[in-house]
N, C-alpha and C. Protein backbone atom coordinates (compact mmCIF):
# COMPACT_ATOMS: atom_id res chain seq x y z
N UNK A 1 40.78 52.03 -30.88
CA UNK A 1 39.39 52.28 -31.22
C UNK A 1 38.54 51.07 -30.82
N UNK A 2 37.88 51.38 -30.24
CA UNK A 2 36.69 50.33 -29.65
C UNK A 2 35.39 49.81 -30.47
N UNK A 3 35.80 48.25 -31.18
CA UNK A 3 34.47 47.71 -31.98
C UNK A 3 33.20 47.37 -31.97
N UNK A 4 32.30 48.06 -31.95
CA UNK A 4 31.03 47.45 -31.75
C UNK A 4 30.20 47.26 -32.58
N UNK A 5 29.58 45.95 -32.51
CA UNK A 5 28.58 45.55 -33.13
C UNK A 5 27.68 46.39 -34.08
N UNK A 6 27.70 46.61 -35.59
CA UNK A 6 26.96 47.39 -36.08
C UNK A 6 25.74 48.32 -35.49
N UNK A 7 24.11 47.54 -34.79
CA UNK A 7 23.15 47.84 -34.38
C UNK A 7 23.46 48.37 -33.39
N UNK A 8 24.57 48.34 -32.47
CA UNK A 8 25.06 49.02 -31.17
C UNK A 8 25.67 50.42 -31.59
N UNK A 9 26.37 50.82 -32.60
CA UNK A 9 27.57 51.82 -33.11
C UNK A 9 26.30 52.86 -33.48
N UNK A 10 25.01 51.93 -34.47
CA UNK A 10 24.26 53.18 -34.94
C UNK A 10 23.57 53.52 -33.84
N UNK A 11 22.70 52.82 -32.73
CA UNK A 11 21.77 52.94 -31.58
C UNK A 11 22.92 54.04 -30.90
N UNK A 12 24.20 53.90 -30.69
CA UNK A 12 24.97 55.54 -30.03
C UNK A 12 24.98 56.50 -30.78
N UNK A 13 24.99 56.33 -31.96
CA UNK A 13 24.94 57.72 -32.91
C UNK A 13 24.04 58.38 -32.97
N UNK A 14 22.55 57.62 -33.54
CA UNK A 14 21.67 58.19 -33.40
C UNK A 14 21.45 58.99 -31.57
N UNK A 15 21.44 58.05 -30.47
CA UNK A 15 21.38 58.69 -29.07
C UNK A 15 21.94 59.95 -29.57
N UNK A 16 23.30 60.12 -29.69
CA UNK A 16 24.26 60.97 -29.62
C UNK A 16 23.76 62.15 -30.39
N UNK A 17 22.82 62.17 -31.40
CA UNK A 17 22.19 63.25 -32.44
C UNK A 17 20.83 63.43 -31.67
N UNK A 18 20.20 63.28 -30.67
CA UNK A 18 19.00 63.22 -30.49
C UNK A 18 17.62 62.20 -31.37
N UNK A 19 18.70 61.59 -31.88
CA UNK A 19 17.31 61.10 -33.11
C UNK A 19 16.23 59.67 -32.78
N UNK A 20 15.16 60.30 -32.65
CA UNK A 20 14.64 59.47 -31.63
C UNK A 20 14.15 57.94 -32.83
N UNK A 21 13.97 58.43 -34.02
CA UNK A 21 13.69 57.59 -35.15
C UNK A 21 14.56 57.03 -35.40
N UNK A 22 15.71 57.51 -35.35
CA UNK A 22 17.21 56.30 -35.80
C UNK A 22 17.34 55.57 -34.30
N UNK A 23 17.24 56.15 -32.81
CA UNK A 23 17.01 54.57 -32.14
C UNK A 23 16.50 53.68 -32.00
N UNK A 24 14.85 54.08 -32.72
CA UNK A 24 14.07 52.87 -32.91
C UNK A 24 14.39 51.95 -34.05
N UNK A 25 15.03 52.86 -35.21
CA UNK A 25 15.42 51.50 -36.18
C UNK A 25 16.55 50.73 -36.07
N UNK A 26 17.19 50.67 -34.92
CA UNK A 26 17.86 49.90 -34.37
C UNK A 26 17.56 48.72 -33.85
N UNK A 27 16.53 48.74 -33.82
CA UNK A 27 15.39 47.58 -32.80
C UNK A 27 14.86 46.81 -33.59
N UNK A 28 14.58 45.67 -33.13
CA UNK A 28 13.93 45.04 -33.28
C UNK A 28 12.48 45.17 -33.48
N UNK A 29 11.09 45.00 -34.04
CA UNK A 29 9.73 45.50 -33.93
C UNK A 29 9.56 45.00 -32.53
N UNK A 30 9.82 44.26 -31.99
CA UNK A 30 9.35 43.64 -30.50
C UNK A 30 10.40 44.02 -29.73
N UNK A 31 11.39 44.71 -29.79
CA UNK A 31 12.57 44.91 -28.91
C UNK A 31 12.17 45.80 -27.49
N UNK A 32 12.95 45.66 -26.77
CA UNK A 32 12.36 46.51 -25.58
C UNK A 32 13.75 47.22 -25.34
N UNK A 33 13.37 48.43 -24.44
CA UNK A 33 14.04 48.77 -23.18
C UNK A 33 14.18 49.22 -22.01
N UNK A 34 15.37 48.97 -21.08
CA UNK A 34 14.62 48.96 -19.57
C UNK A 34 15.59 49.59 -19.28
N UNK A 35 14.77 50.79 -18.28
CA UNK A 35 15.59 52.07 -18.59
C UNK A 35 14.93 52.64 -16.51
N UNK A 36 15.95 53.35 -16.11
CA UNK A 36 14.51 53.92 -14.76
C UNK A 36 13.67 53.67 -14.20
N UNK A 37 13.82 51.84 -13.92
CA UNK A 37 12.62 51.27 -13.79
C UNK A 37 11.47 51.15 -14.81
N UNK A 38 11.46 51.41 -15.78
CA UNK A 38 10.58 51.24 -17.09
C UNK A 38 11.17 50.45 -18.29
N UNK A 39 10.20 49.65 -18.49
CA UNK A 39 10.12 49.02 -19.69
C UNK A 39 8.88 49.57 -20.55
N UNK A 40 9.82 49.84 -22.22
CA UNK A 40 9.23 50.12 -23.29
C UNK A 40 9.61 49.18 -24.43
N UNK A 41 8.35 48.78 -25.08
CA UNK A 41 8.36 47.48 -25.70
C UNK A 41 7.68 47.64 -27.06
N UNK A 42 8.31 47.18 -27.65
CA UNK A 42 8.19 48.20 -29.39
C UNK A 42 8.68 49.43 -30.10
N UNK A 43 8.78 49.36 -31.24
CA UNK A 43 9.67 50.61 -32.01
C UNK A 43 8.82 51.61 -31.92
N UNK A 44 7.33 51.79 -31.54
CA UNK A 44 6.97 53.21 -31.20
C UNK A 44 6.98 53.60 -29.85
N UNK A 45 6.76 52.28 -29.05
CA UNK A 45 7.19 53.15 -27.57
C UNK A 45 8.82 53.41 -27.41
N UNK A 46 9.56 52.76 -28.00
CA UNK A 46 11.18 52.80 -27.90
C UNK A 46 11.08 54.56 -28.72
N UNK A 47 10.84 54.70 -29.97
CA UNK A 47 11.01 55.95 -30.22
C UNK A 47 10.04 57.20 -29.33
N UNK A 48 9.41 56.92 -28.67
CA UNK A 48 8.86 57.84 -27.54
C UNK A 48 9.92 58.18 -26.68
N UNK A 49 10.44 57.22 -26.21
CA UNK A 49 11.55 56.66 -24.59
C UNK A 49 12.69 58.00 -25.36
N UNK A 50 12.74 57.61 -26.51
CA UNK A 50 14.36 58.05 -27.09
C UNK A 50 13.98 59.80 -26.88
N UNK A 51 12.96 59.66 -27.57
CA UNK A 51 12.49 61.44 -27.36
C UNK A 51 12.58 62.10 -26.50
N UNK A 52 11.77 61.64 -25.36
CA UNK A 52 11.73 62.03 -24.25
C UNK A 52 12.98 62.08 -23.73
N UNK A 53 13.95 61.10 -23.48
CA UNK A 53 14.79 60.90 -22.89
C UNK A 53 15.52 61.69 -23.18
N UNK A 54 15.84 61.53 -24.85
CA UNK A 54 16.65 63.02 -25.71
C UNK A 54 16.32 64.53 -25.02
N UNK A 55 15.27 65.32 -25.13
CA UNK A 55 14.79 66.00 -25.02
C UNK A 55 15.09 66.49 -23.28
N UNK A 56 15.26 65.52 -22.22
CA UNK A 56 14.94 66.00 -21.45
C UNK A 56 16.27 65.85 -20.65
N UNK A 57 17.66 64.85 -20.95
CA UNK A 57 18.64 65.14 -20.86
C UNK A 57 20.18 65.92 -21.54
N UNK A 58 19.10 65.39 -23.00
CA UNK A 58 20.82 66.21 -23.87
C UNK A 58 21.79 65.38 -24.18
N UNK A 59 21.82 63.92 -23.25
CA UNK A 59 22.84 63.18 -23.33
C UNK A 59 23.45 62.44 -24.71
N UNK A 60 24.85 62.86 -24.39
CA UNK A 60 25.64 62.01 -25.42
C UNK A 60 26.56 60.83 -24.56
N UNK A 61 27.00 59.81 -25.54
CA UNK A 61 27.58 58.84 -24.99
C UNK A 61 28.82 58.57 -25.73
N UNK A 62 30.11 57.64 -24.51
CA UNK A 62 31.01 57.49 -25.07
C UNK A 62 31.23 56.24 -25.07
N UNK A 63 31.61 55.37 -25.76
CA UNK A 63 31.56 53.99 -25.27
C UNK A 63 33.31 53.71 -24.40
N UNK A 64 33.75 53.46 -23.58
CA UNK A 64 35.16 53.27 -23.05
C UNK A 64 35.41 52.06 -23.13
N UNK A 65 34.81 50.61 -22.85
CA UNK A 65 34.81 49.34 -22.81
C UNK A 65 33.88 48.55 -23.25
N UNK A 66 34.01 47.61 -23.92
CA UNK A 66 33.06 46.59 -24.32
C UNK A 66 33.46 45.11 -24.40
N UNK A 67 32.61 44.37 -23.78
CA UNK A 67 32.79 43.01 -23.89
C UNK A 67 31.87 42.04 -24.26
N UNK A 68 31.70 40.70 -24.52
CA UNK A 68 30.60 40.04 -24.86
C UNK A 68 31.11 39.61 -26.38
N UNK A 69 29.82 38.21 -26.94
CA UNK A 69 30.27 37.71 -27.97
C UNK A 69 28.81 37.06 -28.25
N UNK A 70 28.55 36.86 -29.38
CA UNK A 70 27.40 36.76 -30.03
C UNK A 70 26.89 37.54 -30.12
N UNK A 71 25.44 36.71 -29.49
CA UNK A 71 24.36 37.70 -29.01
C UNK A 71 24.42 38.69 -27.87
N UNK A 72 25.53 38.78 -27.47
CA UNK A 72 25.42 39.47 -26.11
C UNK A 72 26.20 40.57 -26.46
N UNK A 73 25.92 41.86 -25.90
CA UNK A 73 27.18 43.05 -25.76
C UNK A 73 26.79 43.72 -25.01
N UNK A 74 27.84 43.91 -23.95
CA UNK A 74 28.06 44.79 -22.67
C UNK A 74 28.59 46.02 -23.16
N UNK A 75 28.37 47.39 -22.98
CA UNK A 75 28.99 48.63 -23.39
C UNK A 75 29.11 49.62 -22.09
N UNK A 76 30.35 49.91 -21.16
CA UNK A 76 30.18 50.67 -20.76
C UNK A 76 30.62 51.92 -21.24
N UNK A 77 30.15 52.82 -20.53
CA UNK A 77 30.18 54.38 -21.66
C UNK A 77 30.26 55.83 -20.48
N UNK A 78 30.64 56.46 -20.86
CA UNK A 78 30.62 57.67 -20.13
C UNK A 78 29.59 58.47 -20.73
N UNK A 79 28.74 59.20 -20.09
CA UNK A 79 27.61 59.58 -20.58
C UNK A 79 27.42 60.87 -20.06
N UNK A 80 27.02 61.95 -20.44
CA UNK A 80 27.28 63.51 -20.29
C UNK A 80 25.84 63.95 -21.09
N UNK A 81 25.06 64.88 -19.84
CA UNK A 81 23.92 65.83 -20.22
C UNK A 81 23.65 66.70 -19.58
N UNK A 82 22.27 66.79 -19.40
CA UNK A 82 21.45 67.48 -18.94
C UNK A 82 20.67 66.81 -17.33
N UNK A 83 21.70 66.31 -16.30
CA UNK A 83 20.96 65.50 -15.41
C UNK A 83 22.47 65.54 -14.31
N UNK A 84 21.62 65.10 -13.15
CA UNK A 84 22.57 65.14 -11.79
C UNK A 84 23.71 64.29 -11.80
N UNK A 85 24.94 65.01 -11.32
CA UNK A 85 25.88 63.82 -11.61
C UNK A 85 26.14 63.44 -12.89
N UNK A 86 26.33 64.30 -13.50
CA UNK A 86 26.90 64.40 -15.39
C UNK A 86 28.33 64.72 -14.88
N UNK A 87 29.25 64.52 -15.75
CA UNK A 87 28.84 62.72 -16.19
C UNK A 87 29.04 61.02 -15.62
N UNK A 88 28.54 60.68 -16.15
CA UNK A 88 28.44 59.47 -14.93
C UNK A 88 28.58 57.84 -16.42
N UNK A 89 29.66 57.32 -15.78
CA UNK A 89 29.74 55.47 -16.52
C UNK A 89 28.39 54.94 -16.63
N UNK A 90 27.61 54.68 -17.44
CA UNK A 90 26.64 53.62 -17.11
C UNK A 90 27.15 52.27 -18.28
N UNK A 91 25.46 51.39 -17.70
CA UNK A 91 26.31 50.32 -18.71
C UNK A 91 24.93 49.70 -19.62
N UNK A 92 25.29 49.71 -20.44
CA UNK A 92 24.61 49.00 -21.33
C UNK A 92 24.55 47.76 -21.88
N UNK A 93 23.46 46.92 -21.32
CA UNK A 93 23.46 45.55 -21.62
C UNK A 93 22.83 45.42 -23.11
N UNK A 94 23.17 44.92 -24.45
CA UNK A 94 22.54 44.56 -25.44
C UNK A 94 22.45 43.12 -25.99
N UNK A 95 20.81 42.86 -26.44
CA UNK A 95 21.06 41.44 -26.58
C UNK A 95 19.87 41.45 -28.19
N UNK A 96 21.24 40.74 -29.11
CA UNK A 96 21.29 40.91 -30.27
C UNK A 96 20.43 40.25 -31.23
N UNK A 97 20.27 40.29 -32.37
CA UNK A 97 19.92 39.34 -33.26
C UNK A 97 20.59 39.55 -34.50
N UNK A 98 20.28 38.98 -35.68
CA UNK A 98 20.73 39.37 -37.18
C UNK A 98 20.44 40.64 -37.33
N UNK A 99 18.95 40.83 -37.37
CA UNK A 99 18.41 41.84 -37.67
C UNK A 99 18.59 43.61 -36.65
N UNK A 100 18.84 43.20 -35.96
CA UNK A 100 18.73 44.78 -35.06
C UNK A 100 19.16 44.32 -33.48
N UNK A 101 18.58 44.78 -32.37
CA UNK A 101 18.47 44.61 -30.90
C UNK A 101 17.55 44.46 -30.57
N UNK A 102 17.56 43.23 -29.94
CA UNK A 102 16.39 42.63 -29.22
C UNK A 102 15.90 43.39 -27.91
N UNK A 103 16.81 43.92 -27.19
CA UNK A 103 16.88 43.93 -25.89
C UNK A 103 17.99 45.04 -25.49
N UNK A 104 17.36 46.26 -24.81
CA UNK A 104 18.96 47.05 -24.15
C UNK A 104 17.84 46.97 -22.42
N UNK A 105 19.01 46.66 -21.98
CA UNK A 105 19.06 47.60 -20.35
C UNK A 105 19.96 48.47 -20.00
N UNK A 106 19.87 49.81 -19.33
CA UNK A 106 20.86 50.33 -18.92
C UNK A 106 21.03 50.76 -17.79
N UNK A 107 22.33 50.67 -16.94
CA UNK A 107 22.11 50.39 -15.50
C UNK A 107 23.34 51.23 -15.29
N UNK A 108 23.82 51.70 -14.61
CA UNK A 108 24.82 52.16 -13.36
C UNK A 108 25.92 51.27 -12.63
């Protein structure tokens, strides 16, 4: 079973339910993410991103590998929806704090 970082385990669950309100409370109030060439920066544009994104792929995620220590966590994941080339590894860069996630990118 593969451990991840509290704020990382709920930010896939919620993805994984569509819930665009449980990915933003994952975040940080200033947290961003960079996603498709876009950056969204704050817990109401992050819960927009999640919606939309929800809504318009379906996608759920699996996490297969993770590495990193502290503040840092790498997650790659197998990821399955509603989009070309389902399903497809991407990777998820997260960069942490006490409180929530500062920072996701997710890349290919």
């Amino acid at each position: 079973m593969i451990q991840l970082p509290s704020p990382v385990s709920a930010y896939i669950a919620a993805t994984n339910t569509q819930d665009a309100a449980g990915v933003a409370r994952c975040f940080l109030p200033e947290g961003t993410v960079r996603d498709e060439g876009e950056v969204h920066r704050g817990t109401a544009a992050i819960a927009a991103w999640a919606h939309e994104t929800g809504q318009r792929y379906r996608a759920t995620m699996a996490p297969r590998h993770v590495t990193g220590s502290g503040n840092h966590c790498l997650v790659e994941a197998t990821v399955e929806g509603n989009f070309p080339g389902s399903p497809a590894t991407l990777r998820l860069s997260f960069a942490l704090q006490e409180d929530g996630i500062a920072s996701l990118e997710i890349g290919v």
